[in-house]
N, C-alpha and C. Protein backbone atom coordinates (compact mmCIF):
# COMPACT_ATOMS: atom_id res chain seq x y z
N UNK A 1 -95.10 5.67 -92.64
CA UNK A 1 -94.00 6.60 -92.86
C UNK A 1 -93.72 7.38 -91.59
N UNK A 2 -92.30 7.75 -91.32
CA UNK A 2 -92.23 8.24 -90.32
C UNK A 2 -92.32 10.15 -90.56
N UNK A 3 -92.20 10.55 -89.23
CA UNK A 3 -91.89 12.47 -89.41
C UNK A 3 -90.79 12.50 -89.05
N UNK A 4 -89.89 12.79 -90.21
CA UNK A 4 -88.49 13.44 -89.68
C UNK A 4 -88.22 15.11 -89.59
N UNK A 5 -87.56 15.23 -89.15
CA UNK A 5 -87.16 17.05 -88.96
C UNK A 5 -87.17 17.45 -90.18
N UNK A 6 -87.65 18.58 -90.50
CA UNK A 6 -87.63 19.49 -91.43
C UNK A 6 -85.96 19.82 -92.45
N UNK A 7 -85.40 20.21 -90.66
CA UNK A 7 -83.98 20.89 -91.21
C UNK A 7 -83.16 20.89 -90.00
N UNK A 8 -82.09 20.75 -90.33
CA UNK A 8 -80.81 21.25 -88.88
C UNK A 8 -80.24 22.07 -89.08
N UNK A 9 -79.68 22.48 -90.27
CA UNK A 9 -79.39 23.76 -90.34
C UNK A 9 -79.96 25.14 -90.24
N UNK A 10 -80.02 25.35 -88.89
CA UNK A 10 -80.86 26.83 -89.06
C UNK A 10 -80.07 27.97 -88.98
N UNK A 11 -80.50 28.56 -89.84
CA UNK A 11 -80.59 29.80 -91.01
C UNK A 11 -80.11 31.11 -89.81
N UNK A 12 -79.22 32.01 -89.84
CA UNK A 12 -79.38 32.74 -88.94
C UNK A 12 -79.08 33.87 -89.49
N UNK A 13 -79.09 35.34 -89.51
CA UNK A 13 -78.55 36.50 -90.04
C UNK A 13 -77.67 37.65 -88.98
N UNK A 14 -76.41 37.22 -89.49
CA UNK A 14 -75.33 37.64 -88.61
C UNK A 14 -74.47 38.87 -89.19
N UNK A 15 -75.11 39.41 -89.93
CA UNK A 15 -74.41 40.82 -90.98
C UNK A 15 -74.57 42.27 -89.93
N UNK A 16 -74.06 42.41 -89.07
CA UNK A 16 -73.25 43.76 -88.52
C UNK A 16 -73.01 44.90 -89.09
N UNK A 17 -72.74 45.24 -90.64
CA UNK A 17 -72.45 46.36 -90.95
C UNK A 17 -73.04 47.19 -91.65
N UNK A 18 -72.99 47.90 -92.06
CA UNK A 18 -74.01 49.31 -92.26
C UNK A 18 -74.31 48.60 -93.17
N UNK A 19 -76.37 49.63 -93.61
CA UNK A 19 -76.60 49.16 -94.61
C UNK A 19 -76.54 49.47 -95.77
N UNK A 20 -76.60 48.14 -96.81
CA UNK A 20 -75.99 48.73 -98.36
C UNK A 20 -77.03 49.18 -99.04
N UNK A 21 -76.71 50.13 -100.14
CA UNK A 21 -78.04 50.86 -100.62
C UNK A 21 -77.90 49.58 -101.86
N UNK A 22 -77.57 48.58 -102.36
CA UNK A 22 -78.15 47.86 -103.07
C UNK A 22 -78.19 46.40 -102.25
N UNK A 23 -79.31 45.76 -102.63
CA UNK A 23 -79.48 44.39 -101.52
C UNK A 23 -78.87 43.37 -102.11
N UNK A 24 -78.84 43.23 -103.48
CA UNK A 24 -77.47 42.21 -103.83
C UNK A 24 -76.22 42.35 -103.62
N UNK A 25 -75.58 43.19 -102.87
CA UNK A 25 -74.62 43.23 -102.24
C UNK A 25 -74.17 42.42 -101.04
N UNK A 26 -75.60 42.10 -100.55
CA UNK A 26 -75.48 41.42 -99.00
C UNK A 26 -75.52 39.14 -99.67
N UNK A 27 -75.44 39.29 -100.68
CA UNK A 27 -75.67 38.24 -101.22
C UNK A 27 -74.29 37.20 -100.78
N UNK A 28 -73.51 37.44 -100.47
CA UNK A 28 -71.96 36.45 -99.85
C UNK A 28 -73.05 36.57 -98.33
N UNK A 29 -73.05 37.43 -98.00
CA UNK A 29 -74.00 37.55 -96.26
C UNK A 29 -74.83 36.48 -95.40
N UNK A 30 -75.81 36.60 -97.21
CA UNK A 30 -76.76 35.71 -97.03
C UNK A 30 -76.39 34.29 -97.54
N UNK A 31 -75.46 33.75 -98.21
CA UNK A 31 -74.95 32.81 -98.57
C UNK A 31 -74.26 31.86 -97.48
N UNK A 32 -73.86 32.56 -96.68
CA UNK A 32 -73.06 32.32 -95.32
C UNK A 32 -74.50 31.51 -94.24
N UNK A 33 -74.35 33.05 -94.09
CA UNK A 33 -75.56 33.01 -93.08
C UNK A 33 -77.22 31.63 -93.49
N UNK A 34 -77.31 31.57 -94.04
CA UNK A 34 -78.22 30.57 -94.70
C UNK A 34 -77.33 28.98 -95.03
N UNK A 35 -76.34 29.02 -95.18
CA UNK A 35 -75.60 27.42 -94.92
C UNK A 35 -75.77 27.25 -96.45
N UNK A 36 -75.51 28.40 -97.49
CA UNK A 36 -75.36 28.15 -98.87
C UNK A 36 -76.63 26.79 -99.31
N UNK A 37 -78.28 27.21 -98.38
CA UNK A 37 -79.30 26.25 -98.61
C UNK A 37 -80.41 27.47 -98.73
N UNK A 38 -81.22 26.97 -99.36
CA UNK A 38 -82.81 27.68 -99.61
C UNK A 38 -83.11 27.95 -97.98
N UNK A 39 -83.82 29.08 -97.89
CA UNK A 39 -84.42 29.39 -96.42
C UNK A 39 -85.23 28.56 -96.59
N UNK A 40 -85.91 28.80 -97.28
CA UNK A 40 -87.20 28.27 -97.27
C UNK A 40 -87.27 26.29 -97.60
N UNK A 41 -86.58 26.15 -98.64
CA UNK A 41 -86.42 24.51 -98.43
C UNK A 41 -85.86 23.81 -98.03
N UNK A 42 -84.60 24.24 -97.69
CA UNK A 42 -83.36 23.82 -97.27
C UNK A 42 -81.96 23.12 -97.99
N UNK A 43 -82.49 23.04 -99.33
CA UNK A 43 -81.50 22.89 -99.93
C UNK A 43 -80.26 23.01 -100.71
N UNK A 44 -79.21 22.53 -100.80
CA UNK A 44 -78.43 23.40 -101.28
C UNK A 44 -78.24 23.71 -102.09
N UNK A 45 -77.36 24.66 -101.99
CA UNK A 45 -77.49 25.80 -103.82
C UNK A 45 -76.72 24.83 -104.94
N UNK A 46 -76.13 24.10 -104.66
CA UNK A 46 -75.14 23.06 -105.95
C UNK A 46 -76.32 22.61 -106.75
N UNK A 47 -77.23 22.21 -105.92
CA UNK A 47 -78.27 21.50 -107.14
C UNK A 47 -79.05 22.50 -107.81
N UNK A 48 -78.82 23.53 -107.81
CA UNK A 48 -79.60 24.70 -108.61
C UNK A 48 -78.61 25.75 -109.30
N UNK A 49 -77.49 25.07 -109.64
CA UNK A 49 -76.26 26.15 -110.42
C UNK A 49 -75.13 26.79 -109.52
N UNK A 50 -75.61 26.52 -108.17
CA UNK A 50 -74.68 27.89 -107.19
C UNK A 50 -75.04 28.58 -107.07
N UNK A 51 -74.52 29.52 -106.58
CA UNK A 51 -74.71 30.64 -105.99
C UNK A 51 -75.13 32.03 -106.69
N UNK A 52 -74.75 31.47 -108.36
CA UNK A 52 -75.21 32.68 -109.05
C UNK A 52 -76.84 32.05 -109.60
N UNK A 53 -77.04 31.07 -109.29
CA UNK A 53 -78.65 30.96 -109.44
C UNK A 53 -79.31 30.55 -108.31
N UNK A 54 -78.93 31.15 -107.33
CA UNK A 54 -79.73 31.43 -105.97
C UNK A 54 -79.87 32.95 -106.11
N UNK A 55 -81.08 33.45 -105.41
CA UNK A 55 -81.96 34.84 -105.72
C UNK A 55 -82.06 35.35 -104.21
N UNK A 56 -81.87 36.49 -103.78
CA UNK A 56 -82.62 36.87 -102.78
C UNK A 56 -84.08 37.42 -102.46
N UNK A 57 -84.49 36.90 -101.60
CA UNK A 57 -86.09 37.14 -101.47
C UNK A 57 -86.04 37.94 -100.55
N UNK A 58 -87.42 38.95 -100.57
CA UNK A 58 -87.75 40.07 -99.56
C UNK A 58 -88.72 39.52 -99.13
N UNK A 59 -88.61 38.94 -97.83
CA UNK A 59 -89.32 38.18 -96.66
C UNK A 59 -91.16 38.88 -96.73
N UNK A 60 -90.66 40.23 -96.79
CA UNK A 60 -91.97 41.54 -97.13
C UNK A 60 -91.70 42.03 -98.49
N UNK A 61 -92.43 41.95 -99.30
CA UNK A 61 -92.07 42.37 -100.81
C UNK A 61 -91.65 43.63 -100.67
N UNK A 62 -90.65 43.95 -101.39
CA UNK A 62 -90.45 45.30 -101.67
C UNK A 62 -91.15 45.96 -102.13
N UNK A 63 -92.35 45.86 -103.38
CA UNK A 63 -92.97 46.65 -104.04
C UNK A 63 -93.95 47.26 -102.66
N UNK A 64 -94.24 46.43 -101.73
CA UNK A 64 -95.52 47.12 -100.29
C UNK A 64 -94.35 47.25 -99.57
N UNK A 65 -93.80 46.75 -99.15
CA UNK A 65 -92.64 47.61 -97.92
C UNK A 65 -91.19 48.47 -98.43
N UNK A 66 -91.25 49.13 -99.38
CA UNK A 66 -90.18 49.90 -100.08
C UNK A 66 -89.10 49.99 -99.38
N UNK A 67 -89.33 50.52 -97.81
CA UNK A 67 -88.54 51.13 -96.96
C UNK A 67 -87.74 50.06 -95.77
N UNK A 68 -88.17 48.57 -97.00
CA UNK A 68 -87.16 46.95 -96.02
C UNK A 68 -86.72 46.55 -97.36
N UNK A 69 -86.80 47.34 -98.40
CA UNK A 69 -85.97 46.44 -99.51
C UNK A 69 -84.28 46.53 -99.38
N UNK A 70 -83.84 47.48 -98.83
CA UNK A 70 -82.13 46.83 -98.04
C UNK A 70 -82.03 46.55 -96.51
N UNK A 71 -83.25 45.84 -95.83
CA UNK A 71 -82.86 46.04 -94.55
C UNK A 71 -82.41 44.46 -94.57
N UNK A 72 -81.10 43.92 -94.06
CA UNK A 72 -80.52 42.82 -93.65
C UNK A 72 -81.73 41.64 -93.27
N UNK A 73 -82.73 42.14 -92.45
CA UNK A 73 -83.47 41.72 -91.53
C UNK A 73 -84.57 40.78 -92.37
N UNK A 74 -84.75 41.35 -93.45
CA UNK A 74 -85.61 41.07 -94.50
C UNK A 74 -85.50 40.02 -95.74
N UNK A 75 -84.28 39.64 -95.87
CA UNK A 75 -84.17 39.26 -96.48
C UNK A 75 -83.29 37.78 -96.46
N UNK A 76 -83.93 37.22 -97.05
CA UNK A 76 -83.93 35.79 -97.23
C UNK A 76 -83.22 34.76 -98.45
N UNK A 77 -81.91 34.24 -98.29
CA UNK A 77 -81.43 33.66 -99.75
C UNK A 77 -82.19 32.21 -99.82
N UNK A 78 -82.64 32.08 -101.23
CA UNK A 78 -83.89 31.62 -101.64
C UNK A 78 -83.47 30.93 -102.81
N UNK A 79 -83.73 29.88 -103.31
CA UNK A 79 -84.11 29.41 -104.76
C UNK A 79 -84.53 29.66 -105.48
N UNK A 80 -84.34 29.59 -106.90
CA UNK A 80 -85.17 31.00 -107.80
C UNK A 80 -86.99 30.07 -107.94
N UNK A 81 -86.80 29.13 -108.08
CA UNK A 81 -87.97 28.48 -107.51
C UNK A 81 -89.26 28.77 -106.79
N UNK A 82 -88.41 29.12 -105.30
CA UNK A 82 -89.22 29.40 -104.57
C UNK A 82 -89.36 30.94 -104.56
N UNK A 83 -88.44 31.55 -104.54
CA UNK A 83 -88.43 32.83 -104.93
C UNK A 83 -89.48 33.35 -106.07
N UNK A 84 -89.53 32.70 -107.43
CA UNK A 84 -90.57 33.19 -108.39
C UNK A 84 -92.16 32.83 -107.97
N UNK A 85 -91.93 31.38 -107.03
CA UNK A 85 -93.60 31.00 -106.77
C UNK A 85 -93.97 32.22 -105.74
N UNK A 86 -93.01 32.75 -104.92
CA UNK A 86 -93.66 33.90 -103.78
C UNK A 86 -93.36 34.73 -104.36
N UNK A 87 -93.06 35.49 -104.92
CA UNK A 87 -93.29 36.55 -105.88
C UNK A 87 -93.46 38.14 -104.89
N UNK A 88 -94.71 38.78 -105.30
CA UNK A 88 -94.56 40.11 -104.27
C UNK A 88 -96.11 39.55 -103.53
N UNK A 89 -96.44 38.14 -103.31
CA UNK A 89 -97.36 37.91 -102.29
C UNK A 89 -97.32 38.00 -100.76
N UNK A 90 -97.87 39.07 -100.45
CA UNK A 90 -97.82 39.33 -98.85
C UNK A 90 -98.60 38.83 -97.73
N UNK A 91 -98.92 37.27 -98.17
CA UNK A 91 -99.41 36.38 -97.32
C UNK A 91 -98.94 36.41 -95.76
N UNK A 92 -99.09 35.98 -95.31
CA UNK A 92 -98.16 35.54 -93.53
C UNK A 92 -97.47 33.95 -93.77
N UNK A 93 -96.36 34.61 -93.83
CA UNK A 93 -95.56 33.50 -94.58
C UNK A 93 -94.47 33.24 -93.00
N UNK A 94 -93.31 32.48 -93.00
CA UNK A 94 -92.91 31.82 -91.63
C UNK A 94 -91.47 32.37 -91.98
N UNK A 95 -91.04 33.34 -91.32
CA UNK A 95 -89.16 34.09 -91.61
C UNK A 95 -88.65 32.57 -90.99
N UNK A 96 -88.04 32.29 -91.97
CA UNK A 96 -87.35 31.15 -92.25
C UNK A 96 -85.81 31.44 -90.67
N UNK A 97 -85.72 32.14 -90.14
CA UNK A 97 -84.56 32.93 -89.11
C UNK A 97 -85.17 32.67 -87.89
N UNK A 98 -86.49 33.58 -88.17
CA UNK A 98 -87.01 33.72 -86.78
C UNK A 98 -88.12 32.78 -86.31
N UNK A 99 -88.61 31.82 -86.92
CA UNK A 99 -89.18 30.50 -86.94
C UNK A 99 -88.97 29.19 -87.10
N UNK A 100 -88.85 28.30 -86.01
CA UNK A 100 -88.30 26.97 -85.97
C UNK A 100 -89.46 26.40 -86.97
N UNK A 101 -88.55 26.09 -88.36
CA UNK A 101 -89.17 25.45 -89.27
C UNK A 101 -90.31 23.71 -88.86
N UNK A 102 -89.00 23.50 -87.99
CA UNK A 102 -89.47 21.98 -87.89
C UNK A 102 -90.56 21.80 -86.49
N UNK A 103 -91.18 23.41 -86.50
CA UNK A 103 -92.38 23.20 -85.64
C UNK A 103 -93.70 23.42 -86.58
N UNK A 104 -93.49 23.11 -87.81
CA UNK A 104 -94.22 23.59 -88.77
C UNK A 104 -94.25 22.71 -90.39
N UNK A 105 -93.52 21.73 -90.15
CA UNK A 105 -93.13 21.28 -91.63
C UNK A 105 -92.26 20.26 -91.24
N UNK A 106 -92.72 19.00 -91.70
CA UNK A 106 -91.81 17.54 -91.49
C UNK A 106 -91.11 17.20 -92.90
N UNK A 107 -90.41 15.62 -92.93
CA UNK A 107 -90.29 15.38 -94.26
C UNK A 107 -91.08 13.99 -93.60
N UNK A 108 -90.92 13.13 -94.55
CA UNK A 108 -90.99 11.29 -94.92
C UNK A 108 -89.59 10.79 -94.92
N UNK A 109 -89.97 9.65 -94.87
CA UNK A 109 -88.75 8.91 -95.35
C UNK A 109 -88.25 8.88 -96.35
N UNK A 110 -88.80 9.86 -97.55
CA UNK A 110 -88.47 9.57 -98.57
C UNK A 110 -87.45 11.35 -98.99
N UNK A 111 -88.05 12.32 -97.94
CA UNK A 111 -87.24 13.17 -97.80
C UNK A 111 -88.37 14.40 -98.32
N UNK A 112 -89.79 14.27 -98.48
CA UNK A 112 -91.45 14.55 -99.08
C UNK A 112 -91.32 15.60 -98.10
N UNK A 113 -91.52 17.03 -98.42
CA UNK A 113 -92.23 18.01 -97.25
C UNK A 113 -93.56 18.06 -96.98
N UNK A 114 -93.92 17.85 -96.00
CA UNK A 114 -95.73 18.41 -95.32
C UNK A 114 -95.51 19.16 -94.46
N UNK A 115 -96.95 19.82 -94.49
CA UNK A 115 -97.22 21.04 -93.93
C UNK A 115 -97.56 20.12 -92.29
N UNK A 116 -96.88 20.70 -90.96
CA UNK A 116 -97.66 20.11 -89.41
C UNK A 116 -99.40 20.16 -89.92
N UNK A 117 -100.11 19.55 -89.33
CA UNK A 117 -101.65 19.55 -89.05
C UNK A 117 -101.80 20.77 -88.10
N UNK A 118 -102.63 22.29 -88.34
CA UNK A 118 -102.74 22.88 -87.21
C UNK A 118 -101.77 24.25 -88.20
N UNK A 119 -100.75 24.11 -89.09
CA UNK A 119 -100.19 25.22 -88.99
C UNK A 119 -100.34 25.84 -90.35
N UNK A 120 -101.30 26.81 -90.02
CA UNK A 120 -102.46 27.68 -91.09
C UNK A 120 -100.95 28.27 -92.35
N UNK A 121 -99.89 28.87 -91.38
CA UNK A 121 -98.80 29.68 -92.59
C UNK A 121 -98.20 28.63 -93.21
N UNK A 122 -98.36 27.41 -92.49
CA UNK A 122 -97.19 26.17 -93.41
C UNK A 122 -97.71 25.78 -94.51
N UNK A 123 -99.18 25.32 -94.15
CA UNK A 123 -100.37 25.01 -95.30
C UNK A 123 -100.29 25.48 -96.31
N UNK A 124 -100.04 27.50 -95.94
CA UNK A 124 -100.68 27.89 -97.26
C UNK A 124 -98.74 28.45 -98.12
N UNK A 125 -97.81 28.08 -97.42
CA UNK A 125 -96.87 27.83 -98.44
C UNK A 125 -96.55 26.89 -98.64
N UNK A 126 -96.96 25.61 -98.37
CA UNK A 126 -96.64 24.70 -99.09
C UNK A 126 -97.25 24.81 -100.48
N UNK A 127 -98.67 25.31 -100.45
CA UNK A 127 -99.49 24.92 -102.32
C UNK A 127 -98.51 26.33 -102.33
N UNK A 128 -98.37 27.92 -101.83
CA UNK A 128 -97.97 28.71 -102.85
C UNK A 128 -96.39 28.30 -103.17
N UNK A 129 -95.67 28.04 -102.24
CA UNK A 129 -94.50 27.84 -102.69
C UNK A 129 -93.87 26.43 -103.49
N UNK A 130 -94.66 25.44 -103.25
CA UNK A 130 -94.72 24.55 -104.49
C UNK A 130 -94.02 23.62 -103.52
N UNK A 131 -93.78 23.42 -102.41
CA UNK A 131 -93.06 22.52 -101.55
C UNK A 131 -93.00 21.18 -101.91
N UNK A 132 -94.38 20.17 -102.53
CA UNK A 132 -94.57 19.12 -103.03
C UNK A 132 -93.76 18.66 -104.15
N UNK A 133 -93.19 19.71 -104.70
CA UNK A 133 -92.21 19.21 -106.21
C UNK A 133 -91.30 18.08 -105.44
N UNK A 134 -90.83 17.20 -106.34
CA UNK A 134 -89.81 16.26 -106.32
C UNK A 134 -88.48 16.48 -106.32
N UNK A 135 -88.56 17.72 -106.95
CA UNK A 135 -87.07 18.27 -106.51
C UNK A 135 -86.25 18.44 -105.16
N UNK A 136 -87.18 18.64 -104.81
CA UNK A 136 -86.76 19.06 -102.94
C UNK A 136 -86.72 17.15 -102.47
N UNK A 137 -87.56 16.42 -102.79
CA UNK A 137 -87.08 15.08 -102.00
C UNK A 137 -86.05 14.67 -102.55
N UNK A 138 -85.92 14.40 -103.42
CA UNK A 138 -84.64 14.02 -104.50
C UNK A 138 -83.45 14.54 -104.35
N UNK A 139 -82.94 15.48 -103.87
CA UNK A 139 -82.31 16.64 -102.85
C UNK A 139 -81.80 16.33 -101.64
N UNK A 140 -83.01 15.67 -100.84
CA UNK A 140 -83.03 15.37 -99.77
C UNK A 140 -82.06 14.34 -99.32
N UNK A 141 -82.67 13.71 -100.86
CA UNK A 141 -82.38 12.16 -100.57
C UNK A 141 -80.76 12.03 -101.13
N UNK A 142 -80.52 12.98 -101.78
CA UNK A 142 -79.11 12.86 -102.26
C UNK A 142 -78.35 13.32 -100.91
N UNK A 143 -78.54 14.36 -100.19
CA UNK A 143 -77.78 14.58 -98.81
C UNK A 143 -77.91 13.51 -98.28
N UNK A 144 -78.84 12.73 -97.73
CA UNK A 144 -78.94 11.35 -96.68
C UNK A 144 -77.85 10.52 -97.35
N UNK A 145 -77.39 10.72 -98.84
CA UNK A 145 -76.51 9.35 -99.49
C UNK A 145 -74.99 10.10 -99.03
N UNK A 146 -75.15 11.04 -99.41
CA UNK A 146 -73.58 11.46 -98.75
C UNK A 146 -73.25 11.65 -97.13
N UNK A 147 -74.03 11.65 -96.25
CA UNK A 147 -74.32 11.36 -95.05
C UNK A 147 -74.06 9.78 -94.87
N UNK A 148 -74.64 9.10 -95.41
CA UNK A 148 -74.40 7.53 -95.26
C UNK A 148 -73.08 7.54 -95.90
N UNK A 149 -72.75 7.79 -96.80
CA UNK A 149 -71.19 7.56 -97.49
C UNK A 149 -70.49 7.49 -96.68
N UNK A 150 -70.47 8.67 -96.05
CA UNK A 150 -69.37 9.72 -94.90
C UNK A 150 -69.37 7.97 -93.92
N UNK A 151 -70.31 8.00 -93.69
CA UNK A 151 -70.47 7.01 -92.42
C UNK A 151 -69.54 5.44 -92.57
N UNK A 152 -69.92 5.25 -93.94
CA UNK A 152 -69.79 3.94 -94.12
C UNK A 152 -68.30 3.82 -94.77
N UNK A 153 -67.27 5.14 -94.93
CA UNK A 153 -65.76 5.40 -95.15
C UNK A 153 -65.60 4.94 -93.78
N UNK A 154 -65.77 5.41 -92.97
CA UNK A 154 -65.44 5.27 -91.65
C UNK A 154 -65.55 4.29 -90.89
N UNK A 155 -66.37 3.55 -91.42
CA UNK A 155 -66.45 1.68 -91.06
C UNK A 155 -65.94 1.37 -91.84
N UNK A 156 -65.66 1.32 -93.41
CA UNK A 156 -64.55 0.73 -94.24
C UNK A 156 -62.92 0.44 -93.99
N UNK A 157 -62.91 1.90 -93.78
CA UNK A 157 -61.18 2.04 -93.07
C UNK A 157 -60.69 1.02 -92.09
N UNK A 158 -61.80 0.26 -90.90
CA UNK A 158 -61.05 -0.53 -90.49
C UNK A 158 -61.46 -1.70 -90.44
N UNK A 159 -61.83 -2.28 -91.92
CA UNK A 159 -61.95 -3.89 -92.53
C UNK A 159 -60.82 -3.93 -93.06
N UNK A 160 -60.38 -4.91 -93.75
CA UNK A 160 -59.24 -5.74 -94.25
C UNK A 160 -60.04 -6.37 -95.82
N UNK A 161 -61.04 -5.81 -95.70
CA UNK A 161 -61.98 -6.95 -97.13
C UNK A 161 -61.82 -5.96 -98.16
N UNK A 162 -60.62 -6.07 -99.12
CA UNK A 162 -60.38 -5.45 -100.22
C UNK A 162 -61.76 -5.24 -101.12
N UNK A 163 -62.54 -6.12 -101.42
CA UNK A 163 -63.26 -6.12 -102.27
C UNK A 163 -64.76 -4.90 -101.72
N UNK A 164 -65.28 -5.17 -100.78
CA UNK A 164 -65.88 -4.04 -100.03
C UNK A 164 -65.19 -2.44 -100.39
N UNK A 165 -64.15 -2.91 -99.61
CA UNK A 165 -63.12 -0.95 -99.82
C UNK A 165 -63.34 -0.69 -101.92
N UNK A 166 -62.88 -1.59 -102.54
CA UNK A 166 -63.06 -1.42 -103.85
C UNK A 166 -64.16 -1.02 -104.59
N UNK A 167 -65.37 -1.87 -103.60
CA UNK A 167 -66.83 -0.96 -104.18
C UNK A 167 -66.97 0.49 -103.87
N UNK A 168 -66.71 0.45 -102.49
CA UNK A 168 -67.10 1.66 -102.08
C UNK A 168 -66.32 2.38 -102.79
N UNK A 169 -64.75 2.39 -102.63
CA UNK A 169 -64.23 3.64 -103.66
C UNK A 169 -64.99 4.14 -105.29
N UNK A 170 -65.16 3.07 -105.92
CA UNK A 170 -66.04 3.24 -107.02
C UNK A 170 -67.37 3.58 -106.96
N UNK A 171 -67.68 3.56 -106.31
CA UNK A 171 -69.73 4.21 -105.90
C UNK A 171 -69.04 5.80 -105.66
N UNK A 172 -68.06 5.58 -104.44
CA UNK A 172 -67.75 7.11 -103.94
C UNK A 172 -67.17 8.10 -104.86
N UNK A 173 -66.31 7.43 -105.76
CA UNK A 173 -65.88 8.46 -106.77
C UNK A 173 -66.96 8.47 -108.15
N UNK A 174 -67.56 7.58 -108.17
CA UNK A 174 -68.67 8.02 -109.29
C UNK A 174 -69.98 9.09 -108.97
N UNK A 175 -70.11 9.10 -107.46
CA UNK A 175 -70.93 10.09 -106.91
C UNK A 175 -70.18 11.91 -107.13
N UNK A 176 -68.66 11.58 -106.34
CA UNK A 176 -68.16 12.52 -106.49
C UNK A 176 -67.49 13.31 -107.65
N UNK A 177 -67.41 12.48 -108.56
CA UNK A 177 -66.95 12.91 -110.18
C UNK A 177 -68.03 13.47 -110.40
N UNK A 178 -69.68 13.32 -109.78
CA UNK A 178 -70.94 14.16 -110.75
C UNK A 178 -71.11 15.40 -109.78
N UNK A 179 -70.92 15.21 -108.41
CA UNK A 179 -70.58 16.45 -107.90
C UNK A 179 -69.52 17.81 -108.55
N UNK A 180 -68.11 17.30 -108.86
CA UNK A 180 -67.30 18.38 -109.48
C UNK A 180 -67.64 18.11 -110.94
N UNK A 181 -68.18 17.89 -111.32
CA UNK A 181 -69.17 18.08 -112.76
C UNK A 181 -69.88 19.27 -112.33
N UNK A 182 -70.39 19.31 -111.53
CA UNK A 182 -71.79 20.23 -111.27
C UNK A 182 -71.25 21.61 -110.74
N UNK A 183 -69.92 21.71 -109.90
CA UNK A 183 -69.12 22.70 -109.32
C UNK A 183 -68.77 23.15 -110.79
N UNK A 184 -67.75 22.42 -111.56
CA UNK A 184 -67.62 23.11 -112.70
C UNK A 184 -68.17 23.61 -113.60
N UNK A 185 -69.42 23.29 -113.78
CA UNK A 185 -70.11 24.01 -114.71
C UNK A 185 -70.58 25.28 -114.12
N UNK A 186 -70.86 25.86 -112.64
CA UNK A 186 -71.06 26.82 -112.07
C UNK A 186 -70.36 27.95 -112.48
């Protein structure tokens, strides 16, 4: 099996304006700023309801750091997933912003997260945060198919072999009919 990158989308927090005295407010912020994907897994919020069942996490629990429960800096849009497995544990966990994930955490070919060999904070969220579930490869593996889709429209367009263009439209709109299935029920 090979090691592929973790993630390409990295996560950045670009919110400028004063701070709000409630932290679900910054929730469009962090939606942005995070590429509408788990900090922490990278995936996107469609396969977990949207955006109203994505959670924000306090990087430092609020209940021990009271005085970062609205600081921008702190906070992390999260999966309720991963969000409930980290809970108010104040381990030394990896700010998903300020840490190149993919010096710390590969996938497989199959789209499987592991922890690097060597990296003590990756280790110990992978068992707390549950990284091994199947959800996250399955995820994975559904982005790589719309990635290949994308690709293989674009070599379709200039064949002449009706019957090819005919599959693909039918694979592509049966993929994409369960996508706006999934938008609409949001």
């Amino acid at each position: 099996m090979n090691q592929m990158a973790y993630r390409s989308d990295i996560p950045k927090r670009t919110y400028l304006g004063k701070e709000l005295k409630d932290y679900k407010r910054y929730k469009d912020s962090l939606e942005r700023d995070f590429n509408e994907r788990c900090g922490y897994t990278c995936c996107q919020q469609i396969w977990f309801g949207g955006k109203r069942n994505f959670q924000i996490d306090h990087f430092k629990p609020k209940s021990i750091y009271p005085d970062l429960e609205t600081k921008y800096s702190n906070l992390v849009y999260s999966c309720s997933y991963v969000n409930r497995a980290k809970g108010a544990d104040n381990a030394t966990y990896l700010d998903p912003v300020d840490v190149d994930y993919n010096l710390h955490f590969y996938r497989d070919d199959l789209g499987n997260i592991f922890p690097i060999e060597g990296s003590d904070s990756a280790k110990y969220m992978y068992i707390r945060l549950k990284l091994y579930l199947k959800r996250y490869s399955i995820i994975w593996m559904l982005e790589q198919l719309e990635i290949k889709m994308e690709q293989l429209r674009i070599l379709i367009e200039k064949t002449d072999n009706e019957e090819v263009k005919d599959l693909f439209v039918a694979i592509t709109f049966k993929y994409m009919d369960y996508k706006k299935y999934l938008k609409a029920t949001l």
